[in-house]
C-alpha atoms as a PDB file:
ATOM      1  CA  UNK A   1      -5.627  -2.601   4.480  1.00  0.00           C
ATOM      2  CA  UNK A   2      -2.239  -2.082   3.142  1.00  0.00           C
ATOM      3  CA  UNK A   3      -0.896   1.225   2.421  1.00  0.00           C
ATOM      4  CA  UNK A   4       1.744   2.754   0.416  1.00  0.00           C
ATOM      5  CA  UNK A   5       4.389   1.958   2.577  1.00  0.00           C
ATOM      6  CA  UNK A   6       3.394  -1.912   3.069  1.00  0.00           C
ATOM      7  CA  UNK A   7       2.522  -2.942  -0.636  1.00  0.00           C
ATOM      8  CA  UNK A   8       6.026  -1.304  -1.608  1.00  0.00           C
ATOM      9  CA  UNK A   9       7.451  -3.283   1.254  1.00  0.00           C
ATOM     10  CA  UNK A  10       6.356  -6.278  -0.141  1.00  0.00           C
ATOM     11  CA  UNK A  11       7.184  -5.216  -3.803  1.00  0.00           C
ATOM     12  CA  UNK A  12      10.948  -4.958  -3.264  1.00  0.00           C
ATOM     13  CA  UNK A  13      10.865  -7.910  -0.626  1.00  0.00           C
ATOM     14  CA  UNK A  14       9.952  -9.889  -4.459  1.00  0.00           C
ATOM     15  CA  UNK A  15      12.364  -8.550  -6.401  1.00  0.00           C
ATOM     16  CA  UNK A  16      15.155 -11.457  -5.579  1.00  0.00           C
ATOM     17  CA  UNK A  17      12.621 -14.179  -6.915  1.00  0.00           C
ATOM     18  CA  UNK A  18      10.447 -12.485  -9.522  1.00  0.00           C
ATOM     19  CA  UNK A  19      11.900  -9.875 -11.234  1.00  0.00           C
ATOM     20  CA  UNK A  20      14.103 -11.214 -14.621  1.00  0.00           C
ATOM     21  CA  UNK A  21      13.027 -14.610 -13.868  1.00  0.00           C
ATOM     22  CA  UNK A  22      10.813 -17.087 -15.479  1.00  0.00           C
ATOM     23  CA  UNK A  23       7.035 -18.048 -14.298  1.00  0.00           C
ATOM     24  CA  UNK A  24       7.755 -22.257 -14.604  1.00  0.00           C
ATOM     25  CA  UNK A  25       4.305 -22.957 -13.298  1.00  0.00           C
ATOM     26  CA  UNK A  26       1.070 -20.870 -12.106  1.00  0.00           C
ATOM     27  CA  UNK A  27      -1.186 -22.144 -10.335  1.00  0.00           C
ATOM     28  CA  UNK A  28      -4.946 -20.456 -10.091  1.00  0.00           C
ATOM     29  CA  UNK A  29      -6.594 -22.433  -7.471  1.00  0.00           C
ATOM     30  CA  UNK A  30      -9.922 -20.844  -7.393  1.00  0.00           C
ATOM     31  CA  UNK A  31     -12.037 -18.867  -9.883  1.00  0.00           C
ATOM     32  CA  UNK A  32     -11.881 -15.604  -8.130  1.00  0.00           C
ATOM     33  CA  UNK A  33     -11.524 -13.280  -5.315  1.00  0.00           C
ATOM     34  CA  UNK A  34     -12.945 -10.193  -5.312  1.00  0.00           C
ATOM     35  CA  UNK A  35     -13.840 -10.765  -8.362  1.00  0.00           C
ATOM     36  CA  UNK A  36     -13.320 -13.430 -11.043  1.00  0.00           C
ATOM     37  CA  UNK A  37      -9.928 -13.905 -12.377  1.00  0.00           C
ATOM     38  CA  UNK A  38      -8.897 -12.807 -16.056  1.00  0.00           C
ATOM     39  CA  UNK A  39      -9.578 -15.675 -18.473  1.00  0.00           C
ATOM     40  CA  UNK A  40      -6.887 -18.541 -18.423  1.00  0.00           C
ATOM     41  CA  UNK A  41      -4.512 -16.916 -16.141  1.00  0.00           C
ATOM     42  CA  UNK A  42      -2.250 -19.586 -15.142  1.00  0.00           C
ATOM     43  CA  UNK A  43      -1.914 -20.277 -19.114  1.00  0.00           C
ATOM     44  CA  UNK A  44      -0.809 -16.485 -19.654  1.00  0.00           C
ATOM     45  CA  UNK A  45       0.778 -16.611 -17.138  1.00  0.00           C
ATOM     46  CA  UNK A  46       3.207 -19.404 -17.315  1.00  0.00           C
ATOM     47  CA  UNK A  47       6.084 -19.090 -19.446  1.00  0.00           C
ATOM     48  CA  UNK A  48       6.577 -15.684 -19.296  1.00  0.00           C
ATOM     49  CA  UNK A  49       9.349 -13.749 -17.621  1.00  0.00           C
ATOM     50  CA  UNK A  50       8.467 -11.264 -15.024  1.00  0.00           C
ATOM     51  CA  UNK A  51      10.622  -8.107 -16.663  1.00  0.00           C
ATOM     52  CA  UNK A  52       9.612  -5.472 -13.959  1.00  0.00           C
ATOM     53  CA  UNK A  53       8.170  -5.163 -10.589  1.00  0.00           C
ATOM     54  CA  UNK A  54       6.184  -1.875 -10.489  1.00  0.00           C
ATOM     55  CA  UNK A  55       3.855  -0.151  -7.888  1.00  0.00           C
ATOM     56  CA  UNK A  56       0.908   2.356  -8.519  1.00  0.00           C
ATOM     57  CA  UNK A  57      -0.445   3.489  -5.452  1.00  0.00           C
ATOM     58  CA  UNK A  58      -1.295   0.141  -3.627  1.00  0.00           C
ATOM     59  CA  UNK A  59      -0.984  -2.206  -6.356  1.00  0.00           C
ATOM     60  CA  UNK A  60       1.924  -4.182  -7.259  1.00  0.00           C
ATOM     61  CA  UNK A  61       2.461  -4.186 -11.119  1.00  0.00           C
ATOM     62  CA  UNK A  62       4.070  -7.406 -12.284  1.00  0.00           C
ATOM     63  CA  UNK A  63       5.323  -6.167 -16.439  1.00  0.00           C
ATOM     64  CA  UNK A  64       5.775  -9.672 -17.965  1.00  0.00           C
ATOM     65  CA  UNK A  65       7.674 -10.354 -21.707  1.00  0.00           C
ATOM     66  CA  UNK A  66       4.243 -11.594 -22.762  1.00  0.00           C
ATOM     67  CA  UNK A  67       3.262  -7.763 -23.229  1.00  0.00           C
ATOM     68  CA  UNK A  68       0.851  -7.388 -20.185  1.00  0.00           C
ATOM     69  CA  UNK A  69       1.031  -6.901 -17.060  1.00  0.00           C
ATOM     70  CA  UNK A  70      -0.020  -8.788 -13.568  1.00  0.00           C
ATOM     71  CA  UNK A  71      -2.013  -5.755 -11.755  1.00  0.00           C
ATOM     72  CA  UNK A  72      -2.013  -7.165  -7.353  1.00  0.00           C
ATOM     73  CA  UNK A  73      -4.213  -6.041  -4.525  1.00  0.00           C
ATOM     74  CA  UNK A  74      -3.228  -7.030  -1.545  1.00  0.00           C
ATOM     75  CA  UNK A  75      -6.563  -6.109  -0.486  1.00  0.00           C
ATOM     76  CA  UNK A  76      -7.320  -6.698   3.817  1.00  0.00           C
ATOM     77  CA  UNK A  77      -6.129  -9.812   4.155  1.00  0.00           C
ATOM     78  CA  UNK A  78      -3.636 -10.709   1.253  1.00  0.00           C
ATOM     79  CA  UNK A  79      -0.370 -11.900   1.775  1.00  0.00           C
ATOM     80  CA  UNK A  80       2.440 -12.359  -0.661  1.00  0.00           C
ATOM     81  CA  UNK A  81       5.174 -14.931   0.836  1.00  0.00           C
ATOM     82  CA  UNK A  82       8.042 -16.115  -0.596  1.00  0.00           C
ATOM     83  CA  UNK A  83       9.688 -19.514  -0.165  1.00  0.00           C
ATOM     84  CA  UNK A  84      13.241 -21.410  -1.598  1.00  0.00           C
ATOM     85  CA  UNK A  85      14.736 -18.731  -2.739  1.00  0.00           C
ATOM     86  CA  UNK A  86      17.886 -19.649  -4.299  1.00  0.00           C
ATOM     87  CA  UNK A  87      19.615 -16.237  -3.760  1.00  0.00           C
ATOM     88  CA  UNK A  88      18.718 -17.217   0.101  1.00  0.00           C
ATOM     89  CA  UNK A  89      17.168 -13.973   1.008  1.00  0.00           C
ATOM     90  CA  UNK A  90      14.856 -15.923   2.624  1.00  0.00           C
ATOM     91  CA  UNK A  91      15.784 -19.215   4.140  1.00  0.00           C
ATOM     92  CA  UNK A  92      12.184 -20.830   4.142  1.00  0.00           C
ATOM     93  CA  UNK A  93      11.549 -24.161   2.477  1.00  0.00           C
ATOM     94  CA  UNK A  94       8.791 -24.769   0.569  1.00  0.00           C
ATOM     95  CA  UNK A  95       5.505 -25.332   2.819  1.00  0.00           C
ATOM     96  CA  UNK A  96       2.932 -27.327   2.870  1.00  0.00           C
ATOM     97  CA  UNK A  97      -0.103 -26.115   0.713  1.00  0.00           C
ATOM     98  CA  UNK A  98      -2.712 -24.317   2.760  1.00  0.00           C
ATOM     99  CA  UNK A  99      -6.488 -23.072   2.661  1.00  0.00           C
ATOM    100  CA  UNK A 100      -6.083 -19.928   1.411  1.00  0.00           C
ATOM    101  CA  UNK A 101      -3.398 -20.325  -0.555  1.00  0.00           C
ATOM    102  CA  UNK A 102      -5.519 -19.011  -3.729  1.00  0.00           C
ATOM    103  CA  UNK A 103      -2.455 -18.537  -6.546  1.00  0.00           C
ATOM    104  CA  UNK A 104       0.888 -20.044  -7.184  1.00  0.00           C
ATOM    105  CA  UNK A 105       4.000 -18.531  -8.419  1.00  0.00           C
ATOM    106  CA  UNK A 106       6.666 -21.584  -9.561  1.00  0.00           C
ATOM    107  CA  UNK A 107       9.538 -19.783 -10.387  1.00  0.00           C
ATOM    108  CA  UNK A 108      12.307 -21.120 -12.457  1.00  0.00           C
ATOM    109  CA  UNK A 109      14.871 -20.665 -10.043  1.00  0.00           C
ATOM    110  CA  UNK A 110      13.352 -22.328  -7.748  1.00  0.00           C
ATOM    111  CA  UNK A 111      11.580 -20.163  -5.860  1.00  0.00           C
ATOM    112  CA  UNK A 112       7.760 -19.975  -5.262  1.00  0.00           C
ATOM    113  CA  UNK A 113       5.424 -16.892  -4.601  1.00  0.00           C
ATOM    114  CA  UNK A 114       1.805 -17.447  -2.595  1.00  0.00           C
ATOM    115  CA  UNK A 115      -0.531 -15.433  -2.321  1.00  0.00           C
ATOM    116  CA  UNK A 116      -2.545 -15.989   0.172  1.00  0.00           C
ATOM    117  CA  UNK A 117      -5.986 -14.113   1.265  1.00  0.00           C
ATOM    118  CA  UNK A 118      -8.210 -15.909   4.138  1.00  0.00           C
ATOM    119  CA  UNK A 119     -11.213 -13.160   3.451  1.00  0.00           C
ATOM    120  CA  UNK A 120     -10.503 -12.874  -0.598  1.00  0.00           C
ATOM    121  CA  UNK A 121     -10.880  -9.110  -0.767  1.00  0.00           C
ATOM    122  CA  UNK A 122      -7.466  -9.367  -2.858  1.00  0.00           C
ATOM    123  CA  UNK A 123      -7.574  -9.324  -6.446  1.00  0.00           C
ATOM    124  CA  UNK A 124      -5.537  -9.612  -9.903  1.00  0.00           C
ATOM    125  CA  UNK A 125      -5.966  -8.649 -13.217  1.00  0.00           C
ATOM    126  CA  UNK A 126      -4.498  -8.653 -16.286  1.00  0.00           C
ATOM    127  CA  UNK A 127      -4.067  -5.641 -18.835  1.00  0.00           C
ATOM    128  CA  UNK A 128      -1.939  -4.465 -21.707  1.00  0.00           C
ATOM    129  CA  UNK A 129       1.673  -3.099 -20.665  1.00  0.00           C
ATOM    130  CA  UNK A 130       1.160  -0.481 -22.785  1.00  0.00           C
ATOM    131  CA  UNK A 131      -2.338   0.244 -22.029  1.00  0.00           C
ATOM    132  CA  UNK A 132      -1.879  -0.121 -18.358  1.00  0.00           C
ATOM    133  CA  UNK A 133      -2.762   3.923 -17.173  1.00  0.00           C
ATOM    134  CA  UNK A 134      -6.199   3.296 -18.873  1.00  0.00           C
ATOM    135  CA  UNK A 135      -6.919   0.593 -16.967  1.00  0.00           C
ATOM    136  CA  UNK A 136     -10.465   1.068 -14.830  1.00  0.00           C
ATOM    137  CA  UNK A 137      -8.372   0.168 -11.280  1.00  0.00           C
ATOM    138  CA  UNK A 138      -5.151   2.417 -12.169  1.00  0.00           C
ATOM    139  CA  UNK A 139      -7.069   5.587 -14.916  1.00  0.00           C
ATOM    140  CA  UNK A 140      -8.282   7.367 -11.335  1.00  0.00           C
ATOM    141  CA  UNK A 141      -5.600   7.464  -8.790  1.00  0.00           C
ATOM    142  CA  UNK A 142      -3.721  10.365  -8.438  1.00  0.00           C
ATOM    143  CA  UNK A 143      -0.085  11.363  -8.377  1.00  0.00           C
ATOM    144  CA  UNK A 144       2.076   9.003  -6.531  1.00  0.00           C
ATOM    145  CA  UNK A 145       3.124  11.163  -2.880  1.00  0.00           C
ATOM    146  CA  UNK A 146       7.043  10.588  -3.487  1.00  0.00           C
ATOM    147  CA  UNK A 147       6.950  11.555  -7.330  1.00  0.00           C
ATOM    148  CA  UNK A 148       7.740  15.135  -8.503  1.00  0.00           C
ATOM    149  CA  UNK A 149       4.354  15.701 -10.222  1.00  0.00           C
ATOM    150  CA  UNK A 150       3.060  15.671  -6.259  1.00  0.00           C
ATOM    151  CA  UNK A 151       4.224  18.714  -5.213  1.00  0.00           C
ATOM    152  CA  UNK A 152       2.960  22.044  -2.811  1.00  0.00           C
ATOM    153  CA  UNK A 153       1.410  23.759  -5.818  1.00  0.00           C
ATOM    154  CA  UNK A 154      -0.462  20.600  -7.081  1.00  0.00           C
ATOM    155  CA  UNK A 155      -1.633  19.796  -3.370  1.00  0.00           C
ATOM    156  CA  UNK A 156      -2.783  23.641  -3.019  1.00  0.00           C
ATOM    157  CA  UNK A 157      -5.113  23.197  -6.549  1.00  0.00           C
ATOM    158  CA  UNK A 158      -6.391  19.815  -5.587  1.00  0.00           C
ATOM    159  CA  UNK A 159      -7.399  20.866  -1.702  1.00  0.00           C
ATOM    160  CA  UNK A 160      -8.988  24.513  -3.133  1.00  0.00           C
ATOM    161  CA  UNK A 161     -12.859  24.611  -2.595  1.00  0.00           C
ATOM    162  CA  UNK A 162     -13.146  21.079  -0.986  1.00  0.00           C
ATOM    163  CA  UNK A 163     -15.804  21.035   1.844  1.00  0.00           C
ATOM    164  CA  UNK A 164     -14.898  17.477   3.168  1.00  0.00           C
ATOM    165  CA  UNK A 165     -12.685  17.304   6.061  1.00  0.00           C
ATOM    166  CA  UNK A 166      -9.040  16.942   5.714  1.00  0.00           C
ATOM    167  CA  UNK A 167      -8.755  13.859   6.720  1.00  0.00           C
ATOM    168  CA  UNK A 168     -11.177  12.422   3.968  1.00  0.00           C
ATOM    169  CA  UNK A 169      -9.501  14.523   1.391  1.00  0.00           C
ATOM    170  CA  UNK A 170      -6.290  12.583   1.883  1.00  0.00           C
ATOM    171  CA  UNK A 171      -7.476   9.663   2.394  1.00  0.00           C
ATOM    172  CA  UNK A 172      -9.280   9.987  -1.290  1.00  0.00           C
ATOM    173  CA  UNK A 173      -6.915   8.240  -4.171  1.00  0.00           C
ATOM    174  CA  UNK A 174      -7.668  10.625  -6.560  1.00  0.00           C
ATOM    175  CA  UNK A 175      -5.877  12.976  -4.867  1.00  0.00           C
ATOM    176  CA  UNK A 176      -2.651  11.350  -3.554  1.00  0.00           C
ATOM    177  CA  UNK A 177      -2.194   7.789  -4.113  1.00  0.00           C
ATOM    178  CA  UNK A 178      -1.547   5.303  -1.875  1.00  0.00           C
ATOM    179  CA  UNK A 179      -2.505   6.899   1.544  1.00  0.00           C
ATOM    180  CA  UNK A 180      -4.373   5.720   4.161  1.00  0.00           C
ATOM    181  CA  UNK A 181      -5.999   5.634   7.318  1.00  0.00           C
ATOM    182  CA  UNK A 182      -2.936   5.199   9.525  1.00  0.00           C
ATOM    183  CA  UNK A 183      -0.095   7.513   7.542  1.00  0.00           C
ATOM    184  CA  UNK A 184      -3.413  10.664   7.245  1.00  0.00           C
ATOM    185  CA  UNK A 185      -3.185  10.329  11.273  1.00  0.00           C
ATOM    186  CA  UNK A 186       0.504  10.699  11.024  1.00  0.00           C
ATOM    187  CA  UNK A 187       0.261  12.966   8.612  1.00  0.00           C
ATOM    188  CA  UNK A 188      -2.031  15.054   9.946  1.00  0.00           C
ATOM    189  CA  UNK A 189      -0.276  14.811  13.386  1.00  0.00           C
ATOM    190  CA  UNK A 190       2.681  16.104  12.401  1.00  0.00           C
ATOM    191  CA  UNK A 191       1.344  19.042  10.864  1.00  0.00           C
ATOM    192  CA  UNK A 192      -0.613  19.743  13.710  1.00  0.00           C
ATOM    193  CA  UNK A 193      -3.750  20.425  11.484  1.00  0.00           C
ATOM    194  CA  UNK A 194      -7.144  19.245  12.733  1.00  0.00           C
ATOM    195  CA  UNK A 195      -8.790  16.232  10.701  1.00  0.00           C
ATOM    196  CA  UNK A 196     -12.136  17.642  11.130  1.00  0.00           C
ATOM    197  CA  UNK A 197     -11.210  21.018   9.448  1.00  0.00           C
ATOM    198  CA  UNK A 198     -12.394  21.542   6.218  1.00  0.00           C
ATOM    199  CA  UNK A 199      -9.572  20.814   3.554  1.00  0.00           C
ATOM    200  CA  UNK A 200     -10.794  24.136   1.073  1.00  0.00           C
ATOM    201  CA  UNK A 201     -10.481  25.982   4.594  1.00  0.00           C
ATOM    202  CA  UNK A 202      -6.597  25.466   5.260  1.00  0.00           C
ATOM    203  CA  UNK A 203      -4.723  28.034   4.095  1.00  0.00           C
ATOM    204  CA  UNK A 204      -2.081  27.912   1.367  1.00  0.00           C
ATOM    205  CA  UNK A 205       0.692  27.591   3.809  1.00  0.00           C
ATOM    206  CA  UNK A 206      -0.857  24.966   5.774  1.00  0.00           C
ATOM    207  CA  UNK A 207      -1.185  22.955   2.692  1.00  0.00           C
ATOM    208  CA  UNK A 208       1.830  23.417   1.643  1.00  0.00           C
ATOM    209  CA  UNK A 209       3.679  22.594   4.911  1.00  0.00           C
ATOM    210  CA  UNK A 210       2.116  18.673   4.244  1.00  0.00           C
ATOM    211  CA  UNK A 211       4.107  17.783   1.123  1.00  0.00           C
ATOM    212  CA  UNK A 212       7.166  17.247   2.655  1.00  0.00           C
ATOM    213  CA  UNK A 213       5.727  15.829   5.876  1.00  0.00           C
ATOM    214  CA  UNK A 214       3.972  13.146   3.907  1.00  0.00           C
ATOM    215  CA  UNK A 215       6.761  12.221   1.900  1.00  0.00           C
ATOM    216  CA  UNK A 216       9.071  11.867   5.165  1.00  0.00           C
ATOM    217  CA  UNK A 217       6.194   9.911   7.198  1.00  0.00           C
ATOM    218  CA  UNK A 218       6.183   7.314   4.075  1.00  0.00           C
ATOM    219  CA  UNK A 219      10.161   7.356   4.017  1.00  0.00           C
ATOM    220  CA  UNK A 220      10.339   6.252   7.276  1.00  0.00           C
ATOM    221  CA  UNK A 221       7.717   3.443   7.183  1.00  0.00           C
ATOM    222  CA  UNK A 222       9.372   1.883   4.067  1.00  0.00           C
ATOM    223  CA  UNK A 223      12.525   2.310   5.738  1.00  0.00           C
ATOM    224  CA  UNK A 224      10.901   0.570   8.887  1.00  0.00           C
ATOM    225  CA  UNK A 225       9.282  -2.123   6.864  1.00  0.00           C
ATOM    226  CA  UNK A 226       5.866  -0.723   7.167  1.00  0.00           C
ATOM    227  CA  UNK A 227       3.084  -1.352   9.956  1.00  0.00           C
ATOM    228  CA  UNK A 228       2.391  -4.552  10.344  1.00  0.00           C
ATOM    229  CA  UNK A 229      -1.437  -4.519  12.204  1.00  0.00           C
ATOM    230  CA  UNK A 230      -3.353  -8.144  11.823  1.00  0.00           C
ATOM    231  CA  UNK A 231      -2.312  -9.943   8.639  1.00  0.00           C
ATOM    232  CA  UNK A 232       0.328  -7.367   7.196  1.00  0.00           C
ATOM    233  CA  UNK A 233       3.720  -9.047   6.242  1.00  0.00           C
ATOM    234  CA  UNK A 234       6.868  -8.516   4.418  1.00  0.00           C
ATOM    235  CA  UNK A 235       7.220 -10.797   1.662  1.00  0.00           C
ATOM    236  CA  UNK A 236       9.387 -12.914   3.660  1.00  0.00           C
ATOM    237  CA  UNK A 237       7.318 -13.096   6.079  1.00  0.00           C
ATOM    238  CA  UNK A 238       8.604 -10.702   8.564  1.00  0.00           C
ATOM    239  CA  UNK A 239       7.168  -7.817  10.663  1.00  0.00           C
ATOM    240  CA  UNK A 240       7.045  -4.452   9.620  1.00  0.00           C
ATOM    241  CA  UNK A 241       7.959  -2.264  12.641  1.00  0.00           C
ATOM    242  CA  UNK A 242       6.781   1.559  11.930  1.00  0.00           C
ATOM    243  CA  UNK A 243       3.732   0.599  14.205  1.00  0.00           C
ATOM    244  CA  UNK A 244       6.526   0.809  17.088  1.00  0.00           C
ATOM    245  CA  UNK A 245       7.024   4.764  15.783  1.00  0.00           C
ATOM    246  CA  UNK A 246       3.007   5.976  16.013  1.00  0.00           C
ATOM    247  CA  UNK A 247       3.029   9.430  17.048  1.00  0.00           C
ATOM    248  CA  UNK A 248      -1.115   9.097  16.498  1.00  0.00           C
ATOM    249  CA  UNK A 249      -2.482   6.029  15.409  1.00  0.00           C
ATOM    250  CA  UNK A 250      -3.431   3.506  17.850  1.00  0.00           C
ATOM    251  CA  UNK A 251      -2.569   5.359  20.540  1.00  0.00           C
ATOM    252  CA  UNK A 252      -5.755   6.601  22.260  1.00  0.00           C
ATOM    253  CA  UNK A 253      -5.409   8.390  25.435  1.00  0.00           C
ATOM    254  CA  UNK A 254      -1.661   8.061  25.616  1.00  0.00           C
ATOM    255  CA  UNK A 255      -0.023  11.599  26.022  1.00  0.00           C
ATOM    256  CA  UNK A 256       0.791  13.429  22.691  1.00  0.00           C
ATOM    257  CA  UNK A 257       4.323  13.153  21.402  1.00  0.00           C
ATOM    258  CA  UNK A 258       4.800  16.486  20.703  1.00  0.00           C
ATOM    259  CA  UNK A 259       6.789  18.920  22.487  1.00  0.00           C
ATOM    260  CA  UNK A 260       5.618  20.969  25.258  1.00  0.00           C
ATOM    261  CA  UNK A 261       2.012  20.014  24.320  1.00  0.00           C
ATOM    262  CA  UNK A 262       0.392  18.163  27.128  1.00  0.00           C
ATOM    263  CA  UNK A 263      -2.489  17.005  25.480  1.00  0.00           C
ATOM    264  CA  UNK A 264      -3.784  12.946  25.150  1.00  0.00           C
ATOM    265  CA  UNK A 265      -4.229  12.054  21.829  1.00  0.00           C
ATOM    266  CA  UNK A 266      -8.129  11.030  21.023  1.00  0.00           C
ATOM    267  CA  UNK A 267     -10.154   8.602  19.044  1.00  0.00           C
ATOM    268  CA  UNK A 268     -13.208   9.861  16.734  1.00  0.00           C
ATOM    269  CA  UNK A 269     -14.768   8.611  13.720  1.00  0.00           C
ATOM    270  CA  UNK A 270     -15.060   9.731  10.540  1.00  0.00           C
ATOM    271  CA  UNK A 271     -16.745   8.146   7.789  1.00  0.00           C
ATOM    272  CA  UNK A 272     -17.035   4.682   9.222  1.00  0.00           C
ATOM    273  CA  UNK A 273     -13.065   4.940   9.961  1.00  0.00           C
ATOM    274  CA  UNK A 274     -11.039   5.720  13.443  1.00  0.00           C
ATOM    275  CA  UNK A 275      -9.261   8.594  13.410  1.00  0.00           C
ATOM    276  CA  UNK A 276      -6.662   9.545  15.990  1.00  0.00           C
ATOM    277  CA  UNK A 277      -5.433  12.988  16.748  1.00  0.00           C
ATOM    278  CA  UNK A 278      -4.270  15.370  19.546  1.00  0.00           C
ATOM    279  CA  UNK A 279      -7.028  17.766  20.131  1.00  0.00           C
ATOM    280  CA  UNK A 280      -4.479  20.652  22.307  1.00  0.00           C
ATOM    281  CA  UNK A 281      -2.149  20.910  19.189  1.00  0.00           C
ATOM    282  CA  UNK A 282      -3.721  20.048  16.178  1.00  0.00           C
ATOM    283  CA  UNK A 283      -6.093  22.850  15.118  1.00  0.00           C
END
């Protein structure tokens, strides 16, 4: 699924044929995905101008003049592709309709915006602009990792007393938003901290020495475009290419990038999900 890094990938990759432009045409081609759609979507949706292109944790907030706002989930499979774009950012013509092609964008500038989701565990919504932290999907999630309210002293409260393992701690989004299962292994990599250790168990140190590592792991992969692993694209349809900078993810057996270690990094699981980690030098 989509991290951080990927869904704000995609965000800015819409910017050039969204944001300050008009919605000619939507077009809903199915009742739901997830779950249903919000009641006559295309009609509140067409006609109104797309003033802001937002992200909270992994969802892509679309602010339109119409006083709500388009809440995206990319969800496993979910694509967002953008074709004819006048500002050619893109150079892609318009193509042919396809399968899962579930909703429409028709810009007025000539541009058009599909999403597209073969196993529909994507999913929109729409809310009140205003109203928009109260939502049920956004009221949870915690601090965004690159924002100042995330911080070593806010990280050090929310770890203290915790008896799940580290890794599940930061993986949970009302902690830190918009981590996952590949940056924790980075993450966790870096710092050289075990994910089986208990997160109210690290010290305040330990904790601390994450903040900035988390913040630099998800520079880098926006920088790099994010991971692209199965169905992950840019919005114009490009590869991300952090994947080719995995220090821990993926990379079973392979020796363990750190210096002077001379361990093999290792696969486990952990709730269902793979983790990756070095077990000489993270402890």
């Amino acid at each position: 699924m989509p991290e951080l890094p990927e869904v704000e990938t995609v965000r800015a990759g819409l910017i050039p044929s969204m944001q300050g432009q008009v919605i000619e045409r939507a077009d809903v081609n199915r009742p739901d995905l997830r779950w249903p759609f919000p009641d006559n979507m295309s009609d509140r949706l067409t006609g109104a101008t797309v003033t802001a292109l937002r992200r909270r944790s992994k969802y892509i907030l679309a602010d339109l003049s119409t006083g709500e706002t388009l809440i995206i989930h990319l969800g496993m499979s979910g694509r967002m592709t953008v074709s004819g774009d006048p500002l050619g950012q893109f150079h892609h013509d318009h193509p042919a309709p396809a399968k899962h092609d579930h909703v429409v964008f028709h810009m007025a500038n000539g541009s058009r915006v599909t999403f597209n989701d073969a196993r529909r565990f994507g999913a929109m919504d729409l809310a009140k602009t205003d109203a928009i932290e109260d939502h049920w999907l956004i009221k949870p999630i915690g601090p965004e990792p690159l924002g100042n309210a995330f911080n070593e002293e806010y990280l050090i409260a929310a770890l203290s007393g915790k008896n799940t393992p580290i890794k599940t701690a930061l993986l949970d989004q009302r902690i830190i938003a918009g981590l996952g299962n590949i940056y924790v292994c980075e993450v966790l990599h870096r710092a050289h901290i075990n994910p089986k250790r208990k997160a109210g168990q690290l010290s305040k140190p330990r904790v601390a020495t994450m903040v900035p590592i988390i913040r630099d792991v998800l520079s880098e992969a926006i920088a790099a475009g994010g991971s692209s692993l199965k169905d992950y694209r840019q919005a114009d349809g490009e590869l991300g290419y952090f994947q080719h900078g995995f220090q821990a993810y993926d990379q079973e057996n392979q020796p363990c990038k750190t210096p002077d270690c001379g361990g093999a990094i290792a696969r486990i699981v952990q709730s269902g999900r793979s983790t990756f980690y070095c077990p000489k030098c993270q402890r």
